[in-house]
PDB file of N, CA and C in Angstrom:
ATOM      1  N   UNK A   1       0.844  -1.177   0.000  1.00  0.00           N
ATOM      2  CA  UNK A   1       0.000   0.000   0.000  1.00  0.00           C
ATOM      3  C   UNK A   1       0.876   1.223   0.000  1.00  0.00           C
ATOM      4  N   UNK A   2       0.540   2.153  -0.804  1.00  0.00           N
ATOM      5  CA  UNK A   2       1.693   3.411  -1.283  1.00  0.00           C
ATOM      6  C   UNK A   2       0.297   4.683  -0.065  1.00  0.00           C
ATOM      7  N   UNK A   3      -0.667   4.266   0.056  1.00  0.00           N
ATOM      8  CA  UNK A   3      -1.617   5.379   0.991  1.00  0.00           C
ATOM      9  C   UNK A   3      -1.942   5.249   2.011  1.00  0.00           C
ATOM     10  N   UNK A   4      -2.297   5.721   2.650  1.00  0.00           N
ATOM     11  CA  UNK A   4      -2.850   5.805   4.243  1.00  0.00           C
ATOM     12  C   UNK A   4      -3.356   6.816   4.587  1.00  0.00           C
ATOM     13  N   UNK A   5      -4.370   6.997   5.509  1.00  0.00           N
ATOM     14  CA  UNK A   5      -5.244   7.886   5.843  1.00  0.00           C
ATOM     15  C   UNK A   5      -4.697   7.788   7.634  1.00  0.00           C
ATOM     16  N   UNK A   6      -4.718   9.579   7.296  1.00  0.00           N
ATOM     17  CA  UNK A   6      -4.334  10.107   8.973  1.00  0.00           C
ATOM     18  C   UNK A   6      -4.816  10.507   9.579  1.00  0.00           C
ATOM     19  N   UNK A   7      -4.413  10.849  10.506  1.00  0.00           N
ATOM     20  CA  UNK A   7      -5.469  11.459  12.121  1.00  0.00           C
ATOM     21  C   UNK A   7      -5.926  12.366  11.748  1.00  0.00           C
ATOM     22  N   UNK A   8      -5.687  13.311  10.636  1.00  0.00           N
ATOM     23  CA  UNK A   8      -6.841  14.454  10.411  1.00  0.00           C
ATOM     24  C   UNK A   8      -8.136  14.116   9.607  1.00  0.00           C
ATOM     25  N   UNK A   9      -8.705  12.861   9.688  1.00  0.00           N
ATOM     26  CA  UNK A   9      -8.997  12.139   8.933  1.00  0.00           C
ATOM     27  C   UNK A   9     -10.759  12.752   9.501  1.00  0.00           C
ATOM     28  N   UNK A  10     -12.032  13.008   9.022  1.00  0.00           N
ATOM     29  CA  UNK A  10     -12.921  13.415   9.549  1.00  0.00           C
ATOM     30  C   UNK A  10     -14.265  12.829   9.664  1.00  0.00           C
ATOM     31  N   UNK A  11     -14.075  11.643   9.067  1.00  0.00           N
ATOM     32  CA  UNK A  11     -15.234  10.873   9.214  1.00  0.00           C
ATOM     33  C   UNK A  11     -16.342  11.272   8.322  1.00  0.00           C
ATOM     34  N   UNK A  12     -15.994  11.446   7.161  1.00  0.00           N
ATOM     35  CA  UNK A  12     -16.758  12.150   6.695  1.00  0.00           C
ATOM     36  C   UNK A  12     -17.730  11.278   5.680  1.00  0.00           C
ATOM     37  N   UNK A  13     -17.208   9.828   4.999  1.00  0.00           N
ATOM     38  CA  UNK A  13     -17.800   8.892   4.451  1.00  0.00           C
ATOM     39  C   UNK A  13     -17.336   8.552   3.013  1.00  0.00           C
ATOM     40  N   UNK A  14     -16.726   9.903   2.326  1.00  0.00           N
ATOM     41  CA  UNK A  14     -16.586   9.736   0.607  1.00  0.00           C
ATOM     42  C   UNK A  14     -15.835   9.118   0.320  1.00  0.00           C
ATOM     43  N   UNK A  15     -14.439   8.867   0.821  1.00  0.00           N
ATOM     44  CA  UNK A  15     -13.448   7.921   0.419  1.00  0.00           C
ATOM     45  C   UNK A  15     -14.238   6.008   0.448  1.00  0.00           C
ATOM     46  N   UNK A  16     -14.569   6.089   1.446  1.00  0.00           N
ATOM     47  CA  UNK A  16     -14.992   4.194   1.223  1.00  0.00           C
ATOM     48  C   UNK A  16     -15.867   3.707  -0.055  1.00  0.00           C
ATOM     49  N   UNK A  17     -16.612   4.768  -0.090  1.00  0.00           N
ATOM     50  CA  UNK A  17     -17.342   4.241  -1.869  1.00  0.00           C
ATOM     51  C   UNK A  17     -16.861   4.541  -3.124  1.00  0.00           C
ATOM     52  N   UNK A  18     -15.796   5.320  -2.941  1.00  0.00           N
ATOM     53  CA  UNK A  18     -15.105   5.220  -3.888  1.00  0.00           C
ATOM     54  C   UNK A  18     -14.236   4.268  -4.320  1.00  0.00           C
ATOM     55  N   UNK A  19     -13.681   3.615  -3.314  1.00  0.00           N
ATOM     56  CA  UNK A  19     -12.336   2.599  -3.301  1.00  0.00           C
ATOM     57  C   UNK A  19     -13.227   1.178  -4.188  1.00  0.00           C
ATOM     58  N   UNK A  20     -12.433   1.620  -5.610  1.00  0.00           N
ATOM     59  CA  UNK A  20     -13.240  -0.075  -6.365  1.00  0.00           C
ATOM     60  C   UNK A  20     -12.724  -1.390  -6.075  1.00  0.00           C
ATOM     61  N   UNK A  21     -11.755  -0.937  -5.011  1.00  0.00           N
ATOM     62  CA  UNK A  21     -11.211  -2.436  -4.242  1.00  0.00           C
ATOM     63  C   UNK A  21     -11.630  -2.993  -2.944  1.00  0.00           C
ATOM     64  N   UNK A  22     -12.241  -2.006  -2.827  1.00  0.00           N
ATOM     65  CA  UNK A  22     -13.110  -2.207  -1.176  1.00  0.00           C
ATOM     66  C   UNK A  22     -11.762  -2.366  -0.201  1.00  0.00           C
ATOM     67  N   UNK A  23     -10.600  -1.333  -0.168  1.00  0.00           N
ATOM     68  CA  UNK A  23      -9.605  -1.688   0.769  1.00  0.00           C
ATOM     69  C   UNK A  23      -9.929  -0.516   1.660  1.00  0.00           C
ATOM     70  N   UNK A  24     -11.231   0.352   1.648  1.00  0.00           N
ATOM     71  CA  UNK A  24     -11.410   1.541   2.962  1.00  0.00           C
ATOM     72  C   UNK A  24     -12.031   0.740   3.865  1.00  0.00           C
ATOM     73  N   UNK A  25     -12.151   1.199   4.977  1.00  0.00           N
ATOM     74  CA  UNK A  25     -13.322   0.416   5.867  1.00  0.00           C
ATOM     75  C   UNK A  25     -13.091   1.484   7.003  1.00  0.00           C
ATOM     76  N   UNK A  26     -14.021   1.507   7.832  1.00  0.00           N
ATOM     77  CA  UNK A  26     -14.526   2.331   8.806  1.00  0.00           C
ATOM     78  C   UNK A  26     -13.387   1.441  10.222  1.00  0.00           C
ATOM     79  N   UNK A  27     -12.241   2.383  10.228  1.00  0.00           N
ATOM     80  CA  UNK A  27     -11.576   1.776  11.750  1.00  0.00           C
ATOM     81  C   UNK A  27     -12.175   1.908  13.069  1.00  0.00           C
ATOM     82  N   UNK A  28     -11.575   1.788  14.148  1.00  0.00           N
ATOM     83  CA  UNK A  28     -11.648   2.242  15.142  1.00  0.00           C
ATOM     84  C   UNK A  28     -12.113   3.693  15.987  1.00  0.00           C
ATOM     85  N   UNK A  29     -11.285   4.369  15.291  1.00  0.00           N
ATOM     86  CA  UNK A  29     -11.832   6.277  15.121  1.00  0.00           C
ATOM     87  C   UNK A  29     -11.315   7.013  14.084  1.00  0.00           C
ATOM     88  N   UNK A  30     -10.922   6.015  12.929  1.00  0.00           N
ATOM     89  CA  UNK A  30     -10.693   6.932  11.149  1.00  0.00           C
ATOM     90  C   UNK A  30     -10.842   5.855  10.658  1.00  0.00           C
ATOM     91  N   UNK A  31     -11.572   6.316   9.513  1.00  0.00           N
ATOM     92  CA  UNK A  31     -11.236   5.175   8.110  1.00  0.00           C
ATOM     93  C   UNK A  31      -9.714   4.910   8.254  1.00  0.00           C
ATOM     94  N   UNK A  32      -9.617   3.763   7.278  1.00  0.00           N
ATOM     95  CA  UNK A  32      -8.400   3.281   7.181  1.00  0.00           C
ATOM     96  C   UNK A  32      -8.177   2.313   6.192  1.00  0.00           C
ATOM     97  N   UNK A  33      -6.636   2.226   5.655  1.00  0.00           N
ATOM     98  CA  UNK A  33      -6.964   1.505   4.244  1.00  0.00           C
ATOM     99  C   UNK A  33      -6.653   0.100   4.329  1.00  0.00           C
ATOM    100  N   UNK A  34      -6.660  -0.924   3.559  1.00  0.00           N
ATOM    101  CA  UNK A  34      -6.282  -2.321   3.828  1.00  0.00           C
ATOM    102  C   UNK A  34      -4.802  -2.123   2.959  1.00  0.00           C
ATOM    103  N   UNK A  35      -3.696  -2.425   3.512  1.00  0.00           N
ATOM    104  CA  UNK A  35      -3.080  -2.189   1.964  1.00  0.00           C
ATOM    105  C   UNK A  35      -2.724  -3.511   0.966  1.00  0.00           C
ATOM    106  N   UNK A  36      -3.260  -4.703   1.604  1.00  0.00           N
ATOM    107  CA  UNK A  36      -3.159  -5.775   0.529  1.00  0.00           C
ATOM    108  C   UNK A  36      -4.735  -5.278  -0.498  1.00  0.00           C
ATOM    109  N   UNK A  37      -5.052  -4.510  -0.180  1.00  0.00           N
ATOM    110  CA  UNK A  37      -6.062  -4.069  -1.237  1.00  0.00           C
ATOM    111  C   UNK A  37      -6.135  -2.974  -1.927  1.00  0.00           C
ATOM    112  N   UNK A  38      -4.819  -2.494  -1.455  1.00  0.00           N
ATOM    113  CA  UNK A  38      -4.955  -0.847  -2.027  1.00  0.00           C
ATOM    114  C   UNK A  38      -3.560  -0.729  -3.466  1.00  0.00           C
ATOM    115  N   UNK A  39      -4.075  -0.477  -4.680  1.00  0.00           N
ATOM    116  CA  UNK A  39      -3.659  -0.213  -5.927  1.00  0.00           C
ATOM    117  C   UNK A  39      -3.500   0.921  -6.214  1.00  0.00           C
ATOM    118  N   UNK A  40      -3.617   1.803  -5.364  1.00  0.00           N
ATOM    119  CA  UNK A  40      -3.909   3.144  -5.460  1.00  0.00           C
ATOM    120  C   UNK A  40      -4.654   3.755  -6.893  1.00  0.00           C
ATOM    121  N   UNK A  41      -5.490   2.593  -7.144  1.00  0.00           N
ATOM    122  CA  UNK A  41      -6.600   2.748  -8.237  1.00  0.00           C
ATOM    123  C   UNK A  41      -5.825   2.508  -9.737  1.00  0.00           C
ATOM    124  N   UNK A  42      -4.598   1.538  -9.726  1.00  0.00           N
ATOM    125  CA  UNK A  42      -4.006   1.596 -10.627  1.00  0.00           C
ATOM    126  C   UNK A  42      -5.116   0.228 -11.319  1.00  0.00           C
ATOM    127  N   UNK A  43      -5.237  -0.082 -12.574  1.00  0.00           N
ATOM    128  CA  UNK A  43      -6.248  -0.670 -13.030  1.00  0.00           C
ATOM    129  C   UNK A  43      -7.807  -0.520 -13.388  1.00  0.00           C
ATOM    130  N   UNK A  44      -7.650   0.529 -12.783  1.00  0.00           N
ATOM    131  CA  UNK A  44      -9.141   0.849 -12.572  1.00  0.00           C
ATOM    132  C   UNK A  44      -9.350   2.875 -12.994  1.00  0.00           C
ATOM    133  N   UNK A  45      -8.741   3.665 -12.459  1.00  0.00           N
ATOM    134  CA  UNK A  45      -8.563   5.080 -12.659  1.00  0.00           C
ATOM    135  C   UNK A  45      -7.020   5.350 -12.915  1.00  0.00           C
ATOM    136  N   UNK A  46      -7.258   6.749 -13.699  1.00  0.00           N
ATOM    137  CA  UNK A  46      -5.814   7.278 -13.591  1.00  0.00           C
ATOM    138  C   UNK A  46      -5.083   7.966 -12.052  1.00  0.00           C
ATOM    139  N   UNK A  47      -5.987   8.001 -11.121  1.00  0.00           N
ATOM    140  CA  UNK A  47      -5.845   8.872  -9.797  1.00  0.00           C
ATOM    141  C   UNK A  47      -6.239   7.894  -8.793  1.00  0.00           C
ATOM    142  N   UNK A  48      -5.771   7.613  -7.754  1.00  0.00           N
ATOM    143  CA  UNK A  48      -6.455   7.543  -6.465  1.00  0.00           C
ATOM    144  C   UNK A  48      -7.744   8.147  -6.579  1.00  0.00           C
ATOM    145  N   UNK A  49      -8.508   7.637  -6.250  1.00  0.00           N
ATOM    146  CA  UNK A  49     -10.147   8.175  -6.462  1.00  0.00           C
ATOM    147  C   UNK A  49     -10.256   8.929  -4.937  1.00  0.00           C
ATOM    148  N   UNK A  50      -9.859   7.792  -3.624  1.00  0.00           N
ATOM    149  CA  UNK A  50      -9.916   8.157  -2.534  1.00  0.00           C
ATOM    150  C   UNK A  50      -9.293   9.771  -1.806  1.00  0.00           C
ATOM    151  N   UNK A  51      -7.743  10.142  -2.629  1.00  0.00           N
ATOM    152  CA  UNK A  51      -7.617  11.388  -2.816  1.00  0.00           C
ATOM    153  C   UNK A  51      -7.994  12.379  -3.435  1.00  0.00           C
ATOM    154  N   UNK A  52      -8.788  12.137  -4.952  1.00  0.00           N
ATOM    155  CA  UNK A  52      -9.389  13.016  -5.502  1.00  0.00           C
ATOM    156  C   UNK A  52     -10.842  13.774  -4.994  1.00  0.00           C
ATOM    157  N   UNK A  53     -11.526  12.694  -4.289  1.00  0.00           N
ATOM    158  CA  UNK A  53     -12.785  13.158  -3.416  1.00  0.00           C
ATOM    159  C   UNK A  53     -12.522  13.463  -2.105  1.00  0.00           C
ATOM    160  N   UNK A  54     -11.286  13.569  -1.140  1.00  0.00           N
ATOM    161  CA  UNK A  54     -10.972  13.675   0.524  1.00  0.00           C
ATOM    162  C   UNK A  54     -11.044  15.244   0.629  1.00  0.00           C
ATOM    163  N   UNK A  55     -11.745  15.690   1.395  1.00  0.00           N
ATOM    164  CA  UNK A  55     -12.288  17.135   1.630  1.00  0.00           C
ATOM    165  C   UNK A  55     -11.031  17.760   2.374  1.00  0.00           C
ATOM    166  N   UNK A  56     -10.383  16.978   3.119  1.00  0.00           N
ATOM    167  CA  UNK A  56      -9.036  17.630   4.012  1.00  0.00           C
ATOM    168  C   UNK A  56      -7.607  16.800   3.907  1.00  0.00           C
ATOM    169  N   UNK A  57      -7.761  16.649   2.380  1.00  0.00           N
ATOM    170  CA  UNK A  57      -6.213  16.084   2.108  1.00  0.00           C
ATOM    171  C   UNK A  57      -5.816  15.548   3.240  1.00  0.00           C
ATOM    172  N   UNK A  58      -6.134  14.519   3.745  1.00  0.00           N
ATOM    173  CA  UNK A  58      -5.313  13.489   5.074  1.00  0.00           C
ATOM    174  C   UNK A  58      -4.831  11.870   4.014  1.00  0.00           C
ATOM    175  N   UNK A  59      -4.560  11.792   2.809  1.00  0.00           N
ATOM    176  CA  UNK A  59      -4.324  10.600   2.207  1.00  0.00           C
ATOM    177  C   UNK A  59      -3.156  10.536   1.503  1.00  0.00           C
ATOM    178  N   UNK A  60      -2.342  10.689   2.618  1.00  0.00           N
ATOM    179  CA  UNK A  60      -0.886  10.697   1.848  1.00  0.00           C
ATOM    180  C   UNK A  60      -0.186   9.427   1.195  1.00  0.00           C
ATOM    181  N   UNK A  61       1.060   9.600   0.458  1.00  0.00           N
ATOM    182  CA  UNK A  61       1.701   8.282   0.172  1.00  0.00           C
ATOM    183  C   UNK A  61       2.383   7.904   1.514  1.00  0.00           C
ATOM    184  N   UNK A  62       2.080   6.633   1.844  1.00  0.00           N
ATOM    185  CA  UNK A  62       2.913   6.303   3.421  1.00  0.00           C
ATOM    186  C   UNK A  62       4.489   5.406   2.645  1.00  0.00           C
ATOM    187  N   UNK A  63       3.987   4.528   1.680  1.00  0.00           N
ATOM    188  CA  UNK A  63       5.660   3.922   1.286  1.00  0.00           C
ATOM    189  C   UNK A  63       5.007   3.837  -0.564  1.00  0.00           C
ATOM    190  N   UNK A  64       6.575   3.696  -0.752  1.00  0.00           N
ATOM    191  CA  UNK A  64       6.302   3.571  -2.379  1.00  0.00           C
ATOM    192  C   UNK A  64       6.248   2.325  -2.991  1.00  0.00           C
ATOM    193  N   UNK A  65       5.839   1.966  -3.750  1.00  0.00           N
ATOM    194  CA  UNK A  65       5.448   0.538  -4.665  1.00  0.00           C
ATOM    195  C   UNK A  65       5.736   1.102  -6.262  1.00  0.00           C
ATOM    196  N   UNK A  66       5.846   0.363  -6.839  1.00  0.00           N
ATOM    197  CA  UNK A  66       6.407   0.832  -8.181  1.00  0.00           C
ATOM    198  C   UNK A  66       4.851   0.299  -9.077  1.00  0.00           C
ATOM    199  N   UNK A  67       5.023   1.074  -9.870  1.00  0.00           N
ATOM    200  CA  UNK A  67       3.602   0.600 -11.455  1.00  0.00           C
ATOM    201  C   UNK A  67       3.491  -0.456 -11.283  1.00  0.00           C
ATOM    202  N   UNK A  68       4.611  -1.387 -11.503  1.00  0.00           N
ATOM    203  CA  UNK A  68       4.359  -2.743 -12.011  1.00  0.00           C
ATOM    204  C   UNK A  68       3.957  -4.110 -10.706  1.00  0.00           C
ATOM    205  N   UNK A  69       4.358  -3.396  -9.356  1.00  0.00           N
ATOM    206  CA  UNK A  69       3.925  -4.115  -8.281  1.00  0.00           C
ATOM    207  C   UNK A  69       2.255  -3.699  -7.870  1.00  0.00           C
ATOM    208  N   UNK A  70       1.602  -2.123  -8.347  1.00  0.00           N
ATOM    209  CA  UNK A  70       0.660  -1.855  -7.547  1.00  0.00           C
ATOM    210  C   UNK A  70       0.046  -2.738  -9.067  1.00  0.00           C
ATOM    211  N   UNK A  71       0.166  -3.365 -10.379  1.00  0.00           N
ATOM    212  CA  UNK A  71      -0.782  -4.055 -11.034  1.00  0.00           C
ATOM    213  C   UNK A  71      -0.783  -5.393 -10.829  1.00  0.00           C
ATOM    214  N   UNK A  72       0.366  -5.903 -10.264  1.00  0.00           N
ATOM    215  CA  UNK A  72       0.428  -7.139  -9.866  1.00  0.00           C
ATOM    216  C   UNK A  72      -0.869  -7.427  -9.128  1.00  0.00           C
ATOM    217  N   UNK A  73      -0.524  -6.310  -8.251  1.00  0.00           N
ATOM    218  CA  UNK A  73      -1.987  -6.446  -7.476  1.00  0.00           C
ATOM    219  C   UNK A  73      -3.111  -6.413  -7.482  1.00  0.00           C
ATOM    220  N   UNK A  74      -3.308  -5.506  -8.688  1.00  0.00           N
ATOM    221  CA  UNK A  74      -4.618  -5.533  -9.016  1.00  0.00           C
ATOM    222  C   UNK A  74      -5.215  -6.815  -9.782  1.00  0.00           C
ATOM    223  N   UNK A  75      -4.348  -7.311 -10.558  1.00  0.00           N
ATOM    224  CA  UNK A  75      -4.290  -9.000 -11.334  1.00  0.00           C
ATOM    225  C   UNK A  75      -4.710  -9.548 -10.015  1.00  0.00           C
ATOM    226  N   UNK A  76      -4.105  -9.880  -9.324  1.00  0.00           N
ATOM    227  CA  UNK A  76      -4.545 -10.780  -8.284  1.00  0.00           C
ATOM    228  C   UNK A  76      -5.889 -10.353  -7.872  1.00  0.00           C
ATOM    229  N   UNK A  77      -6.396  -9.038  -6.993  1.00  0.00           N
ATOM    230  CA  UNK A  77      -7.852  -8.958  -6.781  1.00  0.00           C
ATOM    231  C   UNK A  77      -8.442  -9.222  -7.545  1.00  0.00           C
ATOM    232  N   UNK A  78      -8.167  -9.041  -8.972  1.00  0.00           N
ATOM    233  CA  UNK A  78      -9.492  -8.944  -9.995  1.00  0.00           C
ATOM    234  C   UNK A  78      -9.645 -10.638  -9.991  1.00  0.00           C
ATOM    235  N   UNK A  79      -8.583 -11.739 -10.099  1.00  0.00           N
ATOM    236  CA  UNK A  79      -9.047 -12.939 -10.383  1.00  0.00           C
ATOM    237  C   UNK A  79      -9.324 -13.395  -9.167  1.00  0.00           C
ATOM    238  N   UNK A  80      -9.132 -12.938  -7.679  1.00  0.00           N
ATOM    239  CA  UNK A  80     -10.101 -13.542  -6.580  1.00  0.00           C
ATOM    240  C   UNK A  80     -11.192 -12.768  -6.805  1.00  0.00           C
ATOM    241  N   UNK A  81     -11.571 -11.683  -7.228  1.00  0.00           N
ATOM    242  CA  UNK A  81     -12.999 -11.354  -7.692  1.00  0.00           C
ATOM    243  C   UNK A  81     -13.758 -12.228  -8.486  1.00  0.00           C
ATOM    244  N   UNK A  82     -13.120 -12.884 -10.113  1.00  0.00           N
ATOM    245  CA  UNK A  82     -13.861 -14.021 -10.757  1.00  0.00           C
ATOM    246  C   UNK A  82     -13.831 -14.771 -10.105  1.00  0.00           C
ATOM    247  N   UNK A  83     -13.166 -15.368  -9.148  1.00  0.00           N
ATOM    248  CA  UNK A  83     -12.999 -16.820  -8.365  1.00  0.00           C
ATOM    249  C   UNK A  83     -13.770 -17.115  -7.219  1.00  0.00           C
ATOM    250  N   UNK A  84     -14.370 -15.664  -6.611  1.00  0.00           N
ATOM    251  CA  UNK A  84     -15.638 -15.802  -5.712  1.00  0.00           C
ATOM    252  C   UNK A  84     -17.082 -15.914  -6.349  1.00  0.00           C
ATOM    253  N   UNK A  85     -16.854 -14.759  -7.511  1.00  0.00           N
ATOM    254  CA  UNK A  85     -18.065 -14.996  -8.595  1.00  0.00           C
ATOM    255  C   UNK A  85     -18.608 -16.561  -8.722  1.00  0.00           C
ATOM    256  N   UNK A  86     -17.464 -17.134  -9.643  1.00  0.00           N
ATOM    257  CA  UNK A  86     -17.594 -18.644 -10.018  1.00  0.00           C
ATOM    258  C   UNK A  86     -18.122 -19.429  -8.876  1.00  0.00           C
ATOM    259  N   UNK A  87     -17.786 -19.156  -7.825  1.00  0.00           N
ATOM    260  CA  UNK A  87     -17.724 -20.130  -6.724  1.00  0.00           C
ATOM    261  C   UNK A  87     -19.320 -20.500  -6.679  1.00  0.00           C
TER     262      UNK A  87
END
């Protein structure tokens, strides 16, 4: 995971429906991201969706991943996505 959401974080709701990987989820006292699920929307958008809609910029890069690791990843969700489908 190249993002993470921080303590200025406001509870505000827009980031989790955006995430087409379902890696937001409602923590403890901030959203927070999964990062075996987070692509930073590579596969899917040209942007982080979750930063393009965050009202108080709290979604920084926490570590870096390169292009070709954040699609790896997305390959993998998308075929446990067909593979629950099928099931």
């Amino acid at each position: 995971m190249a993002l993470k959401i921080t303590d200025q974080c406001i509870n505000c709701d827009v980031c989790e429906p955006e995430c087409p990987n379902g890696a937001i989820y409602q923590g403890i006292e901030i959203y927070e991201i999964n990062p075996a699920k987070c692509t930073e929307c590579v596969g899917h958008f040209d942007a982080p969706q979750c930063r393009e809609v965050c009202p108080v910029d709290c979604i920084p890069l926490d570590f870096a991943e390169t292009q070709a690791e954040l699609h790896a990843k997305f390959v993998l969700l998308t075929a446990e996505k067909l593979l629950a489908v099928e099931i």
